[in-house]
C-alpha atoms as a PDB file:
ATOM      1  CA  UNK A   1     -58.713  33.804 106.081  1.00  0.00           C
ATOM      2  CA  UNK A   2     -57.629  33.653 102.277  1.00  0.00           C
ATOM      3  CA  UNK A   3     -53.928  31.878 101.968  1.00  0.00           C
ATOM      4  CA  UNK A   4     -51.408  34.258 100.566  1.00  0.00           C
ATOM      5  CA  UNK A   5     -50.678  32.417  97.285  1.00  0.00           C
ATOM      6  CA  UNK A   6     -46.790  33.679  97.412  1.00  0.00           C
ATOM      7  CA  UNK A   7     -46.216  32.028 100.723  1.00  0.00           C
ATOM      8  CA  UNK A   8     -47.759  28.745  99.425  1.00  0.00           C
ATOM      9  CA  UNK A   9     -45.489  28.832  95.981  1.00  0.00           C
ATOM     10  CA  UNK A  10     -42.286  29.588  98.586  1.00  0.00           C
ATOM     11  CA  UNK A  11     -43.558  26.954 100.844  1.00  0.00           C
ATOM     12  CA  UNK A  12     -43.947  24.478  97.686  1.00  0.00           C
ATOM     13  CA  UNK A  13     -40.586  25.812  96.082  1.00  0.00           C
ATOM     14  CA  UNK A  14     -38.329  25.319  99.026  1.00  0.00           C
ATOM     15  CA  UNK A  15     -40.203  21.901  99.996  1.00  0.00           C
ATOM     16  CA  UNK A  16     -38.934  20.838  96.218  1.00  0.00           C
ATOM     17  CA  UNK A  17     -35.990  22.152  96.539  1.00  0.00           C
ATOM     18  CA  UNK A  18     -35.354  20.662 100.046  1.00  0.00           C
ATOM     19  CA  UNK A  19     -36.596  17.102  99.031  1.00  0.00           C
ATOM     20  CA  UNK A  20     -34.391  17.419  95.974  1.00  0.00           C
ATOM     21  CA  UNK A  21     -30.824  18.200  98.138  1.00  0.00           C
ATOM     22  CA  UNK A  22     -31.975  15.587 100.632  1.00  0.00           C
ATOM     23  CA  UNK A  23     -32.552  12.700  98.249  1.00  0.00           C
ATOM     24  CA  UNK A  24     -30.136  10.248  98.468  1.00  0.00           C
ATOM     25  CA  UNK A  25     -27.773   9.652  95.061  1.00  0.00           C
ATOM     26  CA  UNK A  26     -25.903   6.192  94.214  1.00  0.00           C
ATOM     27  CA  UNK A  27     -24.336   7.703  90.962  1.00  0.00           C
ATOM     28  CA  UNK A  28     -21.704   9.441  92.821  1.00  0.00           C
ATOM     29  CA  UNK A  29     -20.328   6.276  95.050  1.00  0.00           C
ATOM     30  CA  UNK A  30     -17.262   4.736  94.219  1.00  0.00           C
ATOM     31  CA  UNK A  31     -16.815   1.194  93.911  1.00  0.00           C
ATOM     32  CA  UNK A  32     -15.270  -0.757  96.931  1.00  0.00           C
ATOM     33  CA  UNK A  33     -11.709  -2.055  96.317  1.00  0.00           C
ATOM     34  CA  UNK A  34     -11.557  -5.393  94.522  1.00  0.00           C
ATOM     35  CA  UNK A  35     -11.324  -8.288  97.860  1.00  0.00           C
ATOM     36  CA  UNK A  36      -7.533  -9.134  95.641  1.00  0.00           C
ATOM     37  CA  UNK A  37      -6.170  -5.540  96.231  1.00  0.00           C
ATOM     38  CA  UNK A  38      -7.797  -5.921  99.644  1.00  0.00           C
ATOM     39  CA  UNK A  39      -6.313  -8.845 100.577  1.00  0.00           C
ATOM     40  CA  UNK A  40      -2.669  -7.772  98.778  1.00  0.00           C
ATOM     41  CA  UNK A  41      -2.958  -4.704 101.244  1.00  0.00           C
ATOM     42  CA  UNK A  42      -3.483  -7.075 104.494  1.00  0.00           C
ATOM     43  CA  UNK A  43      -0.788  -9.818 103.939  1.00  0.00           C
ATOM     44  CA  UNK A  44       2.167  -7.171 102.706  1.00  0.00           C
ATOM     45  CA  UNK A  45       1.734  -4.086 104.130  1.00  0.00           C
ATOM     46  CA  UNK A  46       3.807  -3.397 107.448  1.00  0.00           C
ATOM     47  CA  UNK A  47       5.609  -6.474 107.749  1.00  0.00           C
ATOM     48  CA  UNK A  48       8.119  -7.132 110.563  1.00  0.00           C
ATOM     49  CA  UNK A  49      11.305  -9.733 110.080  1.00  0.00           C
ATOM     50  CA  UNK A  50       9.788 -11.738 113.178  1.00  0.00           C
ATOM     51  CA  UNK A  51       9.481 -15.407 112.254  1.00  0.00           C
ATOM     52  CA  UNK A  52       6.332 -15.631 114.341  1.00  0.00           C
ATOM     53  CA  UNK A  53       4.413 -12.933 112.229  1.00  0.00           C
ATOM     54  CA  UNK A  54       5.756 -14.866 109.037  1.00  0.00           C
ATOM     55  CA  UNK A  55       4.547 -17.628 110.162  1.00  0.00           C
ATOM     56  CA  UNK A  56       1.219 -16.414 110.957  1.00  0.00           C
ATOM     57  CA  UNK A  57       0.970 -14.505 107.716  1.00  0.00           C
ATOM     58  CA  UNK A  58       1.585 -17.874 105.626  1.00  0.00           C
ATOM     59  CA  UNK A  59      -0.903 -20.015 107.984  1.00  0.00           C
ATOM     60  CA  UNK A  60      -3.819 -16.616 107.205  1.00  0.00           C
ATOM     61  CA  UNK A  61      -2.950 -17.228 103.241  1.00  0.00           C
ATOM     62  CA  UNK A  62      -2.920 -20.535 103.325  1.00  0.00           C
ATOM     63  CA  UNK A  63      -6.629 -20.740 104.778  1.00  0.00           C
ATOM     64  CA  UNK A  64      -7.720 -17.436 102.942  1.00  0.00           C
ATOM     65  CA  UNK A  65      -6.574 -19.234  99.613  1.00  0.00           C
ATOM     66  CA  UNK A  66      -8.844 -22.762 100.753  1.00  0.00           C
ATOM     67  CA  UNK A  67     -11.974 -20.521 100.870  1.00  0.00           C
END
């Protein structure tokens, strides 16, 4: 049995081109927000007027800001 040489170029071709869709790419990842937008985001977004939440709110900055 000879091998058909244009199946083994396809087979090689769409193995290449396969492996090259596959591959994994960091260049297009953006960058994780910065921890101070992060933390801006948790401690003032969706705030209640309930003392209890304020208070909890200033006791999570308050330890956040010690670390």
């Amino acid at each position: 049995m000879k091998p058909n040489k244009k199946l083994l170029l396809s087979v090689a071709i769409a193995t290449g081109i396969f492996y090259a869709a596959c591959r994994k790419t960091d260049s297009a990842v953006t960058p994780p927000p910065s921890n101070s937008v992060m933390e801006e985001k948790f401690f003032n977004t969706h705030r209640s007027n309930d003392a209890t939440e304020k208070a909890l709110i200033s006791y999570l900055q308050r330890v956040n800001n010690q670390n």
